[in-house]
Protein backbone atom coordinates (compact mmCIF):
# COMPACT_ATOMS: atom_id res chain seq x y z
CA UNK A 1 -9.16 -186.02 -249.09
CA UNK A 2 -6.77 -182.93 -249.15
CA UNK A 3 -8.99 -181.81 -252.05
CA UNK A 4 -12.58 -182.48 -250.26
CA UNK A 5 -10.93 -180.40 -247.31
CA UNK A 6 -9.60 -177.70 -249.62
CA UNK A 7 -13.38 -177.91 -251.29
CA UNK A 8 -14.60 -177.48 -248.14
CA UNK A 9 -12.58 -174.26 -246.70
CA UNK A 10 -13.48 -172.75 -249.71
CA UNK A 11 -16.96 -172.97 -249.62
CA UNK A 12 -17.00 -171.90 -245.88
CA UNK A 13 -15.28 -169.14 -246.77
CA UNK A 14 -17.76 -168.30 -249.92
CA UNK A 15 -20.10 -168.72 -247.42
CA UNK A 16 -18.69 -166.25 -244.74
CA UNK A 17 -17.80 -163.59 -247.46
CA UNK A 18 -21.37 -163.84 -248.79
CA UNK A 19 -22.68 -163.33 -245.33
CA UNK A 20 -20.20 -160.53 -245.43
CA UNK A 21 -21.72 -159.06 -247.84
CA UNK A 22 -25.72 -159.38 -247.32
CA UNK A 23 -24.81 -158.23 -243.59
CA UNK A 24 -23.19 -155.02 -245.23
CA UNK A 25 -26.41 -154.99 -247.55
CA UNK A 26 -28.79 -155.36 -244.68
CA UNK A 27 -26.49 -152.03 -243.05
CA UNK A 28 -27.15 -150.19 -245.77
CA UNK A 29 -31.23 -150.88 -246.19
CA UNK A 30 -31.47 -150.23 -242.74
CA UNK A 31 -29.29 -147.28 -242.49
CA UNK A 32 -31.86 -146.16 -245.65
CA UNK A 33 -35.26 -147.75 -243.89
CA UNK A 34 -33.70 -145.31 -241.00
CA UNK A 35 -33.31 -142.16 -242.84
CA UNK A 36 -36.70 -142.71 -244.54
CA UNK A 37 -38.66 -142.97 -241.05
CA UNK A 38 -36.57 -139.69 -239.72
CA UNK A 39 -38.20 -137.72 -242.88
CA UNK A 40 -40.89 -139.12 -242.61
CA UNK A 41 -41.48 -138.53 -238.70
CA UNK A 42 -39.81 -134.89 -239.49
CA UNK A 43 -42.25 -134.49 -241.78
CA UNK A 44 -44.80 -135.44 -239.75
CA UNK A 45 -43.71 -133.38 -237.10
CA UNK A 46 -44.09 -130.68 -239.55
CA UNK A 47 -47.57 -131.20 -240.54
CA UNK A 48 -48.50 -130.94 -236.93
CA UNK A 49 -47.01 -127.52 -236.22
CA UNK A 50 -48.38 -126.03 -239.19
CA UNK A 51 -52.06 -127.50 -237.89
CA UNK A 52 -50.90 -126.51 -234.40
CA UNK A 53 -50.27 -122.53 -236.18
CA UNK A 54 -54.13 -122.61 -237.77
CA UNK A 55 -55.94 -123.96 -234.94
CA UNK A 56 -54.14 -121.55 -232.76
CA UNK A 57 -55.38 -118.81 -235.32
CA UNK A 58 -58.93 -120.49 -235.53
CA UNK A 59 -58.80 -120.55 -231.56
CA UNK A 60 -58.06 -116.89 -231.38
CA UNK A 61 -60.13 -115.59 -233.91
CA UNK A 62 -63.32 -117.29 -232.36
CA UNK A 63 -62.45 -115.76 -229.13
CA UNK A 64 -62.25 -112.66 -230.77
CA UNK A 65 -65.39 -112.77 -232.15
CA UNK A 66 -66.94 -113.82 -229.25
CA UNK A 67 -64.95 -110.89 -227.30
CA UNK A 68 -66.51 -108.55 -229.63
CA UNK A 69 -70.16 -110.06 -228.85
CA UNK A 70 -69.70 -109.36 -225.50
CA UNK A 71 -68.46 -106.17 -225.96
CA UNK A 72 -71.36 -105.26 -228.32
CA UNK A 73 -73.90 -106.66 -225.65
CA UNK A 74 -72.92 -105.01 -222.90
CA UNK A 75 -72.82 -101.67 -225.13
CA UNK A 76 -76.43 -102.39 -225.52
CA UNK A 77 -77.63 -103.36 -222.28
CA UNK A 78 -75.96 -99.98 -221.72
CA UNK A 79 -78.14 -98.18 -224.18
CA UNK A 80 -81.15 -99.48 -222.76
CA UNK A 81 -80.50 -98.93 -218.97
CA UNK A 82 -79.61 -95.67 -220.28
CA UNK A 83 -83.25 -95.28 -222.21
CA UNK A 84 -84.61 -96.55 -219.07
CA UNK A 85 -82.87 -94.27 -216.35
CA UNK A 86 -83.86 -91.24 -218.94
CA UNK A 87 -87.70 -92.32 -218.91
CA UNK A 88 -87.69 -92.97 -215.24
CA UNK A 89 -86.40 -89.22 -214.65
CA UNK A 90 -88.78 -87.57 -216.86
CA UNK A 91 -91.55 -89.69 -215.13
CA UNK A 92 -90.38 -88.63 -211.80
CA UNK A 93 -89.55 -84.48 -213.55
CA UNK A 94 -92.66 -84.01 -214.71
CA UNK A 95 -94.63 -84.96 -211.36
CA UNK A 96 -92.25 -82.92 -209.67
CA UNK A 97 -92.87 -79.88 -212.04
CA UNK A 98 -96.18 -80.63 -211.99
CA UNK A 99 -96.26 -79.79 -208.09
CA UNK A 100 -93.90 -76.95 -208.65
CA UNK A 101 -95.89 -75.38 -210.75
CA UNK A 102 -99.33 -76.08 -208.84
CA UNK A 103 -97.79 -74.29 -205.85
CA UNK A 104 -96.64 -71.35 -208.12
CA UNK A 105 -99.88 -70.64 -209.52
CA UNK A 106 -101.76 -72.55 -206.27
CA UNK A 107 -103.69 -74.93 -208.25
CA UNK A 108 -104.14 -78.59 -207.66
CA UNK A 109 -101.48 -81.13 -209.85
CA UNK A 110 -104.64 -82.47 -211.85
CA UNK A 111 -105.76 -79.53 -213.10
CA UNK A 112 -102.18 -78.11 -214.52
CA UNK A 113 -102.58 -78.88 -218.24
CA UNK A 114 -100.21 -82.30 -218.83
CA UNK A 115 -99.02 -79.88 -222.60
CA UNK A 116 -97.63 -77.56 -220.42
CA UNK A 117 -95.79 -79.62 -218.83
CA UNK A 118 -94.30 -81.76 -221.83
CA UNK A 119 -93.48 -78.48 -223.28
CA UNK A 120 -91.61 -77.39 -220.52
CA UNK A 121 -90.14 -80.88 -220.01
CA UNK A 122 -89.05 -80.82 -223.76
CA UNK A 123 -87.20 -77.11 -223.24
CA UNK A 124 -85.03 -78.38 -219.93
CA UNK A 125 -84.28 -81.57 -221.90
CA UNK A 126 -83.13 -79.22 -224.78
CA UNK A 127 -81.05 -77.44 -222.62
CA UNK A 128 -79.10 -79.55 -220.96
């Protein structure tokens, strides 16, 4: 009986030194499962702020572009209200030279000869 009892302790205490050491196992596979996830979720982490970097680039070079449409546009629409506003005063120069000139020589506007008046048109636009 003192044997089956000796038999006994022994085992129990194979038993608790082999949970001993699968607990210290398990530790040290989750202590490495552990450090694995952190550089993984590093790495990760990573990733993202390099894709954060080149969106932010793509980001600001689209608005750049589009800056520069606008830009361009309104330089345009600038040009052509420019064209316009030019036209308009010629239009309004020549009817007024056209009267001027009636009264100087004291002949009616429609029968001052429209060349004339593009000449003399052309010669103030020249000088200014």
């Amino acid at each position: 009986m003192l044997e089956k009892r000796r038999k006994e302790i022994k085992e129990g205490l194979e038993a608790a030194e082999a949970s001993q050491k699968r607990l210290a196992e398990a530790d040290i596979e989750k202590q490495a499962i552990l450090t694995k996830a952190n550089q993984e979720s590093l790495g990760i982490v990573s990733q993202s702020e390099i894709k954060a970097k080149e969106r932010e680039k793509e980001i600001l070079e689209e608005t750049h572009k589009k800056a520069e449409a606008v830009v361009l546009e309104a330089k345009q629409k600038i040009r052509e209200e420019k064209l316009k506003t030019e036209e308009e005063i010629l239009r309004e120069s020549r009817g007024l030279l056209k009267e001027a000139v009636a009264k100087i020589i004291e002949k009616s506007p429609e029968s001052i000869d429209d060349m004339l008046i593009k000449n003399t048109l052309a010669e103030l636009k020249n000088i200014s």
